[in-house]
Protein backbone atom coordinates (compact mmCIF):
# COMPACT_ATOMS: atom_id res chain seq x y z
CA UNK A 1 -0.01 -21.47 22.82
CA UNK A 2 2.26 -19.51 24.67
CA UNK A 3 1.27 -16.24 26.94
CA UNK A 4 3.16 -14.07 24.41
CA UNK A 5 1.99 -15.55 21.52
CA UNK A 6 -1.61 -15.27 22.50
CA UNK A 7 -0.99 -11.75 23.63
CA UNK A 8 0.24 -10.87 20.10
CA UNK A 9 -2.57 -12.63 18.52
CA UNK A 10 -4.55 -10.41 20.60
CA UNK A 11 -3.25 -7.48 19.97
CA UNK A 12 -3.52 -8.08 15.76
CA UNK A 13 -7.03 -9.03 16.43
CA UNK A 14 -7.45 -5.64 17.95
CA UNK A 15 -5.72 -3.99 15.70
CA UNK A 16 -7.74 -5.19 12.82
CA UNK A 17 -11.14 -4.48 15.01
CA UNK A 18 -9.83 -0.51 14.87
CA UNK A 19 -9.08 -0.58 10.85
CA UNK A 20 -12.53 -1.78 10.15
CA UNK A 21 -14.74 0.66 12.30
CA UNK A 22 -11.76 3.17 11.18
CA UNK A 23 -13.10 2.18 7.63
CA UNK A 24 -16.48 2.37 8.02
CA UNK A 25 -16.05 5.74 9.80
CA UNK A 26 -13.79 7.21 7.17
CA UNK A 27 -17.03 6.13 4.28
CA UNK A 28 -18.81 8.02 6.42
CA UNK A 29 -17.47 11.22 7.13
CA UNK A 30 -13.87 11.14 5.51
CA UNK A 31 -10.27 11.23 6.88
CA UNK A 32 -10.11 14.90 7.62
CA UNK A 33 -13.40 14.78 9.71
CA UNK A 34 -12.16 11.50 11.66
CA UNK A 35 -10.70 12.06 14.87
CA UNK A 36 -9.25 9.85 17.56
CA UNK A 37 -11.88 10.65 20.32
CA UNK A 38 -14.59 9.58 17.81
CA UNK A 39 -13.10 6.39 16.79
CA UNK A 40 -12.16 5.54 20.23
CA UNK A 41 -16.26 6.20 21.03
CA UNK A 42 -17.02 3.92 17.56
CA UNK A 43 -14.77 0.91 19.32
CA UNK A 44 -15.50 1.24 22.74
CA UNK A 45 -12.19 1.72 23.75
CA UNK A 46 -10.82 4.65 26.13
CA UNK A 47 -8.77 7.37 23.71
CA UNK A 48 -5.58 5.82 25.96
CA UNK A 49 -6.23 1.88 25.10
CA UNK A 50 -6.62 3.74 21.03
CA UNK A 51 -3.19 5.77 21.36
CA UNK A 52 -1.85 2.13 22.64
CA UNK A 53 -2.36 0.51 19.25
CA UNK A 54 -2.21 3.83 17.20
CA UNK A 55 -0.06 6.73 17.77
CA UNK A 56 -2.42 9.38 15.71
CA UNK A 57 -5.36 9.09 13.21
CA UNK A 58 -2.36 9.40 10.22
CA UNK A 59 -1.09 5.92 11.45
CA UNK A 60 -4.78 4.14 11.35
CA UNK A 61 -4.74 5.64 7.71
CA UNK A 62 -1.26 4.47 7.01
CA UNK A 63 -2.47 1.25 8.35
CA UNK A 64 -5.17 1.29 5.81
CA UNK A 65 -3.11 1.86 3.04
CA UNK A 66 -0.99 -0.22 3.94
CA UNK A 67 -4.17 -2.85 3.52
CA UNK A 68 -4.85 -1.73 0.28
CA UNK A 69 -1.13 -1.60 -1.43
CA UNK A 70 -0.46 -5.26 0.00
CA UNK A 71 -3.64 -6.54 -1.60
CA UNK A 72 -2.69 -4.97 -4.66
CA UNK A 73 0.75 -6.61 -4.68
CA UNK A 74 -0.38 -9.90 -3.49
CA UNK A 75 -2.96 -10.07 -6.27
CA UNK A 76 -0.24 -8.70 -8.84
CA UNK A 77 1.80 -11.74 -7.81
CA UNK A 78 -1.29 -14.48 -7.81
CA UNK A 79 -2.19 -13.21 -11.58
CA UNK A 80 1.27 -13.28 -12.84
CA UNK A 81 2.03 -16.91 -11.02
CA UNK A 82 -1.19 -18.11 -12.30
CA UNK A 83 -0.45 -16.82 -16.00
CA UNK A 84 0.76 -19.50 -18.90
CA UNK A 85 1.96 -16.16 -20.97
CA UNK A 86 3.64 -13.21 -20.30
CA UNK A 87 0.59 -11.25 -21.93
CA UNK A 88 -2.19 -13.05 -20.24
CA UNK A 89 -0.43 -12.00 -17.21
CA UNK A 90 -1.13 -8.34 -17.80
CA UNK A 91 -4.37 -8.98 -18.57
CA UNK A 92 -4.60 -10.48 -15.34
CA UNK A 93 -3.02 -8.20 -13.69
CA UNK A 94 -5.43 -5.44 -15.03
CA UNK A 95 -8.71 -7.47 -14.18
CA UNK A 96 -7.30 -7.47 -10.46
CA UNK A 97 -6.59 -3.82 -10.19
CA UNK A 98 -10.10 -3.59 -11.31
CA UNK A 99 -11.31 -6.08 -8.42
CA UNK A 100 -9.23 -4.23 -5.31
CA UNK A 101 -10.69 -1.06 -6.37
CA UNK A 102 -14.09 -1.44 -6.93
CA UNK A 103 -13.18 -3.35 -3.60
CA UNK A 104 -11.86 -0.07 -2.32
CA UNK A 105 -13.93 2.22 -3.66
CA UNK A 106 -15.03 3.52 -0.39
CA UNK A 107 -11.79 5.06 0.53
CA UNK A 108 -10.32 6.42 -2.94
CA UNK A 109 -9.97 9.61 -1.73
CA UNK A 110 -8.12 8.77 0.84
CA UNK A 111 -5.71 6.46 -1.51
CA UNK A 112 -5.27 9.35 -3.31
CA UNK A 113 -3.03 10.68 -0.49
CA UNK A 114 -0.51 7.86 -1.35
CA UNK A 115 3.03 9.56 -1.65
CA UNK A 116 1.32 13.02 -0.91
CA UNK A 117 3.79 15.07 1.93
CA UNK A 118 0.84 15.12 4.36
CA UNK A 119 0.81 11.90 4.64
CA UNK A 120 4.52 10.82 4.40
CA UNK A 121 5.21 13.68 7.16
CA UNK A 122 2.49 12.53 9.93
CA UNK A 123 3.74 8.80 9.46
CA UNK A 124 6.68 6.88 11.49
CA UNK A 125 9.50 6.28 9.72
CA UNK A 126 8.48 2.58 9.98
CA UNK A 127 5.07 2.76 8.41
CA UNK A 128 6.70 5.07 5.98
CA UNK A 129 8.58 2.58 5.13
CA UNK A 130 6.08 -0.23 5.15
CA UNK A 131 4.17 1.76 3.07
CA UNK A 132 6.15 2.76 0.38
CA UNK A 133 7.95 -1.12 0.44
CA UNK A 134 4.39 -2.24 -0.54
CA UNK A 135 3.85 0.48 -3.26
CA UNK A 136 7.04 -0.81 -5.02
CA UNK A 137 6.24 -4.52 -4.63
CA UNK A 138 3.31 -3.67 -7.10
CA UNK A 139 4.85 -2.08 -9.79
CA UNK A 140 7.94 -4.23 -9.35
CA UNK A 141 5.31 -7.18 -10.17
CA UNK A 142 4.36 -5.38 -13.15
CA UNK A 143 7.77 -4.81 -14.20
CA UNK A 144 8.31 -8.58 -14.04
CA UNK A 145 5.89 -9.52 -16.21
CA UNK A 146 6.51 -6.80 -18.85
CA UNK A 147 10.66 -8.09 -18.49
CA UNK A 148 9.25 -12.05 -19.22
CA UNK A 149 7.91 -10.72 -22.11
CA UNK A 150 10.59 -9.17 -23.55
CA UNK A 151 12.79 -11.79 -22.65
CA UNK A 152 10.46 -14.32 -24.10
CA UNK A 153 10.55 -12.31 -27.15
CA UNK A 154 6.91 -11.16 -27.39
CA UNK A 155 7.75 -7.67 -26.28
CA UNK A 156 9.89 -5.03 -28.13
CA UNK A 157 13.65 -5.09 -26.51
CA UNK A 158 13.73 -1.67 -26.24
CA UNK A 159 10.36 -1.72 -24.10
CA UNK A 160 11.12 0.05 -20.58
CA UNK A 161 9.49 -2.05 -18.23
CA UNK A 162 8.80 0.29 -15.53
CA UNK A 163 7.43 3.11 -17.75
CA UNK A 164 4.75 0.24 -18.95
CA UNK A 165 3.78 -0.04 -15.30
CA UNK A 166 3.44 3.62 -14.44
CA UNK A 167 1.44 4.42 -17.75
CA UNK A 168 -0.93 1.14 -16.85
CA UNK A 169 -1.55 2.28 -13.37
CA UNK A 170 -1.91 5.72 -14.28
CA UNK A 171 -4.18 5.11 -17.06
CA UNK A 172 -6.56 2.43 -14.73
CA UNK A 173 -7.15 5.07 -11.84
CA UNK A 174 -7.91 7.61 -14.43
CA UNK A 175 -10.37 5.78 -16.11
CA UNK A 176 -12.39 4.10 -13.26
CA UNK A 177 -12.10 8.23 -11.58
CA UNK A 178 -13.59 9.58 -14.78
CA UNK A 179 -16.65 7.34 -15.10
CA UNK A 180 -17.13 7.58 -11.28
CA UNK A 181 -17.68 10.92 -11.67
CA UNK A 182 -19.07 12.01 -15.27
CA UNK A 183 -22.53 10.93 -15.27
CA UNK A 184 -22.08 11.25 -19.38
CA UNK A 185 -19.65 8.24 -18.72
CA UNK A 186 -22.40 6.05 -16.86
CA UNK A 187 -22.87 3.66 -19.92
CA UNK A 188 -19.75 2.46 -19.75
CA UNK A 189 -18.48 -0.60 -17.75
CA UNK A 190 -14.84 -0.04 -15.71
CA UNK A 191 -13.18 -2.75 -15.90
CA UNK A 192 -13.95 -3.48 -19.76
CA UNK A 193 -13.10 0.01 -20.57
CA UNK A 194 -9.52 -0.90 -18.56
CA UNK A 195 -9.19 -3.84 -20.34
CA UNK A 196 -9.40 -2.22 -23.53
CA UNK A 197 -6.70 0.45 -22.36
CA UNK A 198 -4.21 -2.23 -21.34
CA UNK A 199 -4.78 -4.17 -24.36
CA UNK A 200 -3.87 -1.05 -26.62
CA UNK A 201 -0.79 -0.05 -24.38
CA UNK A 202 0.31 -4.45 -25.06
CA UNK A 203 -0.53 -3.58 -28.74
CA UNK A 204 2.04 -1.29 -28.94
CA UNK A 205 4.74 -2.99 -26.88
CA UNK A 206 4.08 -6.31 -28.91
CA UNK A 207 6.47 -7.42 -31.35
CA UNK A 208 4.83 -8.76 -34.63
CA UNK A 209 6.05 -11.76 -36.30
């Protein structure tokens, strides 16, 4: 291995050491009460070596959600590849937007900021753009599956794919956000009351033979 190649594998290795105690310090006391000199402290790293990897606590969040919309893609894409039926994919695809959240949980408020001025306007036009490449790569996989379906015929032709995908991921954070926090709601389970949601919203997009 090469000196540059070890220094870069170094660096991502350091990198990924900041997002976790970044993590762990955002479940603790939230974005807005994070600061650089306090997650410098919680890595043992001077606040220069921090501002060397991170230009401002908005980037380490960026960086974040940048985590969490790539895992939500890639596991869009595994479900749909791993899916005999155009269907089964979105039920796939539903069971692992259940899995990354619950996975998530910890920082939901903070994924709430996604596409929120704040955030966009405290980011580099890079991560910006990372960021918002990812978002679309999820929805995009959504829209994929929805389009095999109508082209396969099981779908209605007039279905608009990308509609489907905004009322599925709409519907999902809403629900697992409600039970979170009405205690009336404790009985039920997430990710069968999801489930249930997507199934209706593939009812009604289903064309009957």
């Amino acid at each position: 291995m090469g000196t540059q190649e070890r220094r870069e594998r170094e660096r991502e290795q350091r990198c990924e050491l900041i997002l976790q105690k970044a993590r762990a310090l955002i479940g603790r006391k939230r974005f807005q009460q994070m600061t650089m000199d306090r997650l410098a402290k919680e890595c043992e790293l001077s606040k220069g070596a921090l501002y060397f990897y991170f230009k401002g606590k908005y980037e380490v969040l960026g960086a974040l959600l940048l985590q969490y919309t790539s895992d939500l893609a890639t596991s869009f894409a595994t479900a749909r590849q791993q899916a005999s039926r155009p269907q089964e994919g979105l039920v796939l695809i539903g069971i692992a937007y259940n899995r990354i959240y619950e996975a998530w949980a910890d920082m939901m408020p903070e994924i709430r900021m996604l596409g929120s001025i704040e955030l966009y306007s405290n980011l580099s036009e890079e991560s910006a753009r990372a960021l918002k490449d990812a978002q679309t790569d999820s929805f995009r996989e959504v829209e994929a599956c929805v389009q095999s379906g109508i082209d396969s015929g099981e779908y209605h032709a007039n279905t608009n794919p990308l509609m489907v995908a905004v009322i599925l991921a709409g519907a999902s954070m809403g629900i697992t956000e409600f039970i979170k926090r009405n205690p009336y709601l404790a009985s039920l389970d997430s990710q069968a009351t999801i489930e249930q949601a997507w199934s209706w919203v593939m009812a009604s997009i289903e064309r009957r033979h």
